[in-house]
C-alpha atoms as a PDB file:
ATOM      1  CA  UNK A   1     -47.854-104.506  91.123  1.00  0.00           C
ATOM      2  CA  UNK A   2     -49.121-100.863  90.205  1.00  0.00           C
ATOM      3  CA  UNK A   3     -49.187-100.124  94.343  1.00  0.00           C
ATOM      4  CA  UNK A   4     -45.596-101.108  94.523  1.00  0.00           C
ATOM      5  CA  UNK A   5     -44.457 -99.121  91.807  1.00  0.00           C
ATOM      6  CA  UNK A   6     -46.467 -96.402  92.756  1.00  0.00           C
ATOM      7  CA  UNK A   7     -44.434 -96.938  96.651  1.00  0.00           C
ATOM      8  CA  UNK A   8     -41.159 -96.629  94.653  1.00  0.00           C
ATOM      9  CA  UNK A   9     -41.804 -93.569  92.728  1.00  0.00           C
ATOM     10  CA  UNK A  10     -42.942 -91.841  96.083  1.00  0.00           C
ATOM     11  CA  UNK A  11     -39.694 -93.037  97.910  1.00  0.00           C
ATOM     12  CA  UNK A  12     -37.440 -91.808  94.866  1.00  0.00           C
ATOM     13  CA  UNK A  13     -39.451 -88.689  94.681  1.00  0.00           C
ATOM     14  CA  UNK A  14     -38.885 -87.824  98.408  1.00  0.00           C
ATOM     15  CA  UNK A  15     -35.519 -89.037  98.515  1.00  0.00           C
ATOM     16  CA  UNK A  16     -34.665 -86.698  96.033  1.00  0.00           C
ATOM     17  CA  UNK A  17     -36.682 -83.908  97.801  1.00  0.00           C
ATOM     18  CA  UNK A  18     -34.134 -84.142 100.697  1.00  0.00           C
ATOM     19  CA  UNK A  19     -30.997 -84.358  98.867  1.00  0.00           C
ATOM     20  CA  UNK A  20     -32.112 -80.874  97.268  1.00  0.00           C
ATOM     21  CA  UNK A  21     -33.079 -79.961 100.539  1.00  0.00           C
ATOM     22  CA  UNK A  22     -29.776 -80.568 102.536  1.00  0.00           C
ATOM     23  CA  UNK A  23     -27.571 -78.522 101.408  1.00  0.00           C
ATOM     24  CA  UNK A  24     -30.312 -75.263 101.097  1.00  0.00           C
ATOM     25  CA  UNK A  25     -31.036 -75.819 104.407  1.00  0.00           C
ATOM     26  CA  UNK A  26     -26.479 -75.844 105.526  1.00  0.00           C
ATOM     27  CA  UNK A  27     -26.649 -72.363 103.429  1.00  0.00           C
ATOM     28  CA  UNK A  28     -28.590 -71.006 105.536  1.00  0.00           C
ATOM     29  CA  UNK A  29     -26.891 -71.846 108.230  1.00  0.00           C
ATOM     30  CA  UNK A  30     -23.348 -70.531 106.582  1.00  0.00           C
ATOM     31  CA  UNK A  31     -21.021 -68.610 108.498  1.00  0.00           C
ATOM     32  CA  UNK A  32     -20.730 -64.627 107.715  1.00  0.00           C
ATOM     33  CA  UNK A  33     -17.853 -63.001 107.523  1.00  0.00           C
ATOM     34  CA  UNK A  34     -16.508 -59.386 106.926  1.00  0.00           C
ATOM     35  CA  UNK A  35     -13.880 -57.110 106.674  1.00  0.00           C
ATOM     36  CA  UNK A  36     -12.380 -53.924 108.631  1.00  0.00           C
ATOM     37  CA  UNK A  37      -9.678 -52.473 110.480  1.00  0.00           C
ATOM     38  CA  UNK A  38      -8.758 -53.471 113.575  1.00  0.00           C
ATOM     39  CA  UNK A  39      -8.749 -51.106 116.434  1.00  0.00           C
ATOM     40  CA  UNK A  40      -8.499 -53.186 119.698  1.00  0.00           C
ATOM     41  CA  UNK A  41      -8.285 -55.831 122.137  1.00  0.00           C
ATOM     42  CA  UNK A  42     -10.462 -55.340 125.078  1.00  0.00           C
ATOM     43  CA  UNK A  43      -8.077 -55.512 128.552  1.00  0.00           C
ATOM     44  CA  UNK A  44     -10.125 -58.627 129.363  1.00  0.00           C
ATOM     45  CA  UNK A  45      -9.304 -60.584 126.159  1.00  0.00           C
ATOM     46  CA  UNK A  46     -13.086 -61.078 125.767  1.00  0.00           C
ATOM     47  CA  UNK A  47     -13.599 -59.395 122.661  1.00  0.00           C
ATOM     48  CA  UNK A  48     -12.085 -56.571 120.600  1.00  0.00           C
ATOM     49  CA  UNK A  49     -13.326 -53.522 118.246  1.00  0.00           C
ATOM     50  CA  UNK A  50     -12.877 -52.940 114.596  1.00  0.00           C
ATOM     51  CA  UNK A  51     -14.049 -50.524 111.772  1.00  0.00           C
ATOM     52  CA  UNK A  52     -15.049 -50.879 108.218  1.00  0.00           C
ATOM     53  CA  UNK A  53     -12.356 -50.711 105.949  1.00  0.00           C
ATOM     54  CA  UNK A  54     -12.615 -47.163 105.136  1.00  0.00           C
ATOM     55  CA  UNK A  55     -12.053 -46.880 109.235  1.00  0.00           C
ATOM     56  CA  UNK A  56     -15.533 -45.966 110.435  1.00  0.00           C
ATOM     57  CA  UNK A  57     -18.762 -47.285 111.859  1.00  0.00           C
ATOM     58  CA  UNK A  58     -16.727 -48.331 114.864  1.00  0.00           C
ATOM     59  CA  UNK A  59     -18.119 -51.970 116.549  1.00  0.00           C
ATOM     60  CA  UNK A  60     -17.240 -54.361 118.866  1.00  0.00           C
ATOM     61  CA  UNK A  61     -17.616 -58.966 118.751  1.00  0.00           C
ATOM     62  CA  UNK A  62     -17.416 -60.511 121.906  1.00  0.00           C
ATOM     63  CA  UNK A  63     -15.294 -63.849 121.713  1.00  0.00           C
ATOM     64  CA  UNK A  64     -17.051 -67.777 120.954  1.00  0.00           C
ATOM     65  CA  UNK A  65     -15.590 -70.364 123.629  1.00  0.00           C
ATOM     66  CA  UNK A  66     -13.975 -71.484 120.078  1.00  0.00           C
ATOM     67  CA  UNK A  67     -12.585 -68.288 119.046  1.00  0.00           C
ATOM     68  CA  UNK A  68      -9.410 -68.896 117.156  1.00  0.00           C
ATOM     69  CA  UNK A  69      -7.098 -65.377 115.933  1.00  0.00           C
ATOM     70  CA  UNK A  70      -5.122 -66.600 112.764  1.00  0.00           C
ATOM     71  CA  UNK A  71      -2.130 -64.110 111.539  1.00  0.00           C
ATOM     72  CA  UNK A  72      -1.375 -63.501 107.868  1.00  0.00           C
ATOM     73  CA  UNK A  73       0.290 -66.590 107.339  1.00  0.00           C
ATOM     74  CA  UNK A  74      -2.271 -68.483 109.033  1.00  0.00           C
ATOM     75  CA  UNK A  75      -0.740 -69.208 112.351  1.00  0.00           C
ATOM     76  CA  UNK A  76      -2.988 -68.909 115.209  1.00  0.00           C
ATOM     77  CA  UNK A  77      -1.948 -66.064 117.591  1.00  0.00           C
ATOM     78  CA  UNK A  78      -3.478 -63.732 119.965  1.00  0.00           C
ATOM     79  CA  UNK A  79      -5.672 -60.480 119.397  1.00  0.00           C
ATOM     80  CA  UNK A  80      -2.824 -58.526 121.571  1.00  0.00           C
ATOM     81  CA  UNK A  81      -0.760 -59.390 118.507  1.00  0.00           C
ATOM     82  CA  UNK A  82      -2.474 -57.829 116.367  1.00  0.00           C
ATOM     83  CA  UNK A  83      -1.552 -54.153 115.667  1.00  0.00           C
ATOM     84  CA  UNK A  84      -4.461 -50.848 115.106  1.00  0.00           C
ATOM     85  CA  UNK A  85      -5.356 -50.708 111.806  1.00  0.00           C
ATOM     86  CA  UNK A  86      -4.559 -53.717 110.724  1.00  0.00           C
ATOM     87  CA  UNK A  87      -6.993 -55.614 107.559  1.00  0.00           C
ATOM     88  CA  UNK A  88      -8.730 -58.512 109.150  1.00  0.00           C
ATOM     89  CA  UNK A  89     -11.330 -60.903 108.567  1.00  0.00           C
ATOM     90  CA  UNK A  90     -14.226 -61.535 110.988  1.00  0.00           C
ATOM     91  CA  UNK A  91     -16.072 -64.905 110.948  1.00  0.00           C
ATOM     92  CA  UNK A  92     -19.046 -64.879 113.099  1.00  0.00           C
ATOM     93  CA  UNK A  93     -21.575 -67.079 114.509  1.00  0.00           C
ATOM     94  CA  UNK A  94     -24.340 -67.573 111.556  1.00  0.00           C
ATOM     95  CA  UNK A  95     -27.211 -66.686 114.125  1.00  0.00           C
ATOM     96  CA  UNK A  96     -25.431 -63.925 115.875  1.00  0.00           C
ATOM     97  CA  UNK A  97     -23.015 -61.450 114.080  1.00  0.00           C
ATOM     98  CA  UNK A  98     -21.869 -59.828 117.606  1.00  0.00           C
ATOM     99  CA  UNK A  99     -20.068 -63.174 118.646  1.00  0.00           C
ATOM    100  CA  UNK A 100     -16.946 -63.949 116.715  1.00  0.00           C
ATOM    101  CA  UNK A 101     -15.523 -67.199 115.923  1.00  0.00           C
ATOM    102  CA  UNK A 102     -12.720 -66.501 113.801  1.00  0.00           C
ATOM    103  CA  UNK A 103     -10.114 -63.625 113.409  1.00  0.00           C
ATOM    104  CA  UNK A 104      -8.105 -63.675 110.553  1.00  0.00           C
ATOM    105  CA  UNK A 105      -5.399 -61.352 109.695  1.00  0.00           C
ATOM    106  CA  UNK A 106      -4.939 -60.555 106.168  1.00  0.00           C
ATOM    107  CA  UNK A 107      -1.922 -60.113 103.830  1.00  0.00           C
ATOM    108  CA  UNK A 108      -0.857 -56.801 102.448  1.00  0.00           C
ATOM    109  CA  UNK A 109      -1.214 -56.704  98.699  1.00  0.00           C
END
């Protein structure tokens, strides 16, 4: 009866261990995001440059196969839509910050 018991507290014990475990672990895996100004669309479509939101350290995010551009009102559109110097919001891949795979265009305050 003690060897049973002892069987039980194990499983509840490591059952618990992965419920705590789970959602660390998705964290990690989270998507980043930032902010800056956007300068450009590449002629190509396959990927664009922007700035920090003080307008410098210039960089550029090649597109995800999944890449979705959302204006202010969160209706998808294109990256030629968007105008230079515009606020946006980058989303990028969690395990590579050079490939975006969201564009979002945000609204003037």
């Amino acid at each position: 009866m003690n060897r049973v018991r002892s069987l039980l507290l194990l499983a509840c014990a490591l059952a618990l261990a992965l419920l705590v475990a789970a959602p660390l672990a998705a964290e990690e895996k989270a998507e980043k995001t930032h902010d800056g100004l956007f300068v450009s669309a590449a002629k190509d479509g396959k990927s664009f440059t922007i700035t920090n939101k003080e307008g410098k350290n210039e960089h550029s995010h090649t597109l995800s196969g999944d890449f979705k551009c959302l204006d202010a009102d969160g209706k998808e559109c294109n990256l030629s839509d968007l105008a230079k110097g515009q606020m946006i919001r980058v989303t990028t891949k969690p395990d590579d910050v050079k490939v975006a795979t969201k564009v979002e265009v945000m609204k003037k305050k």
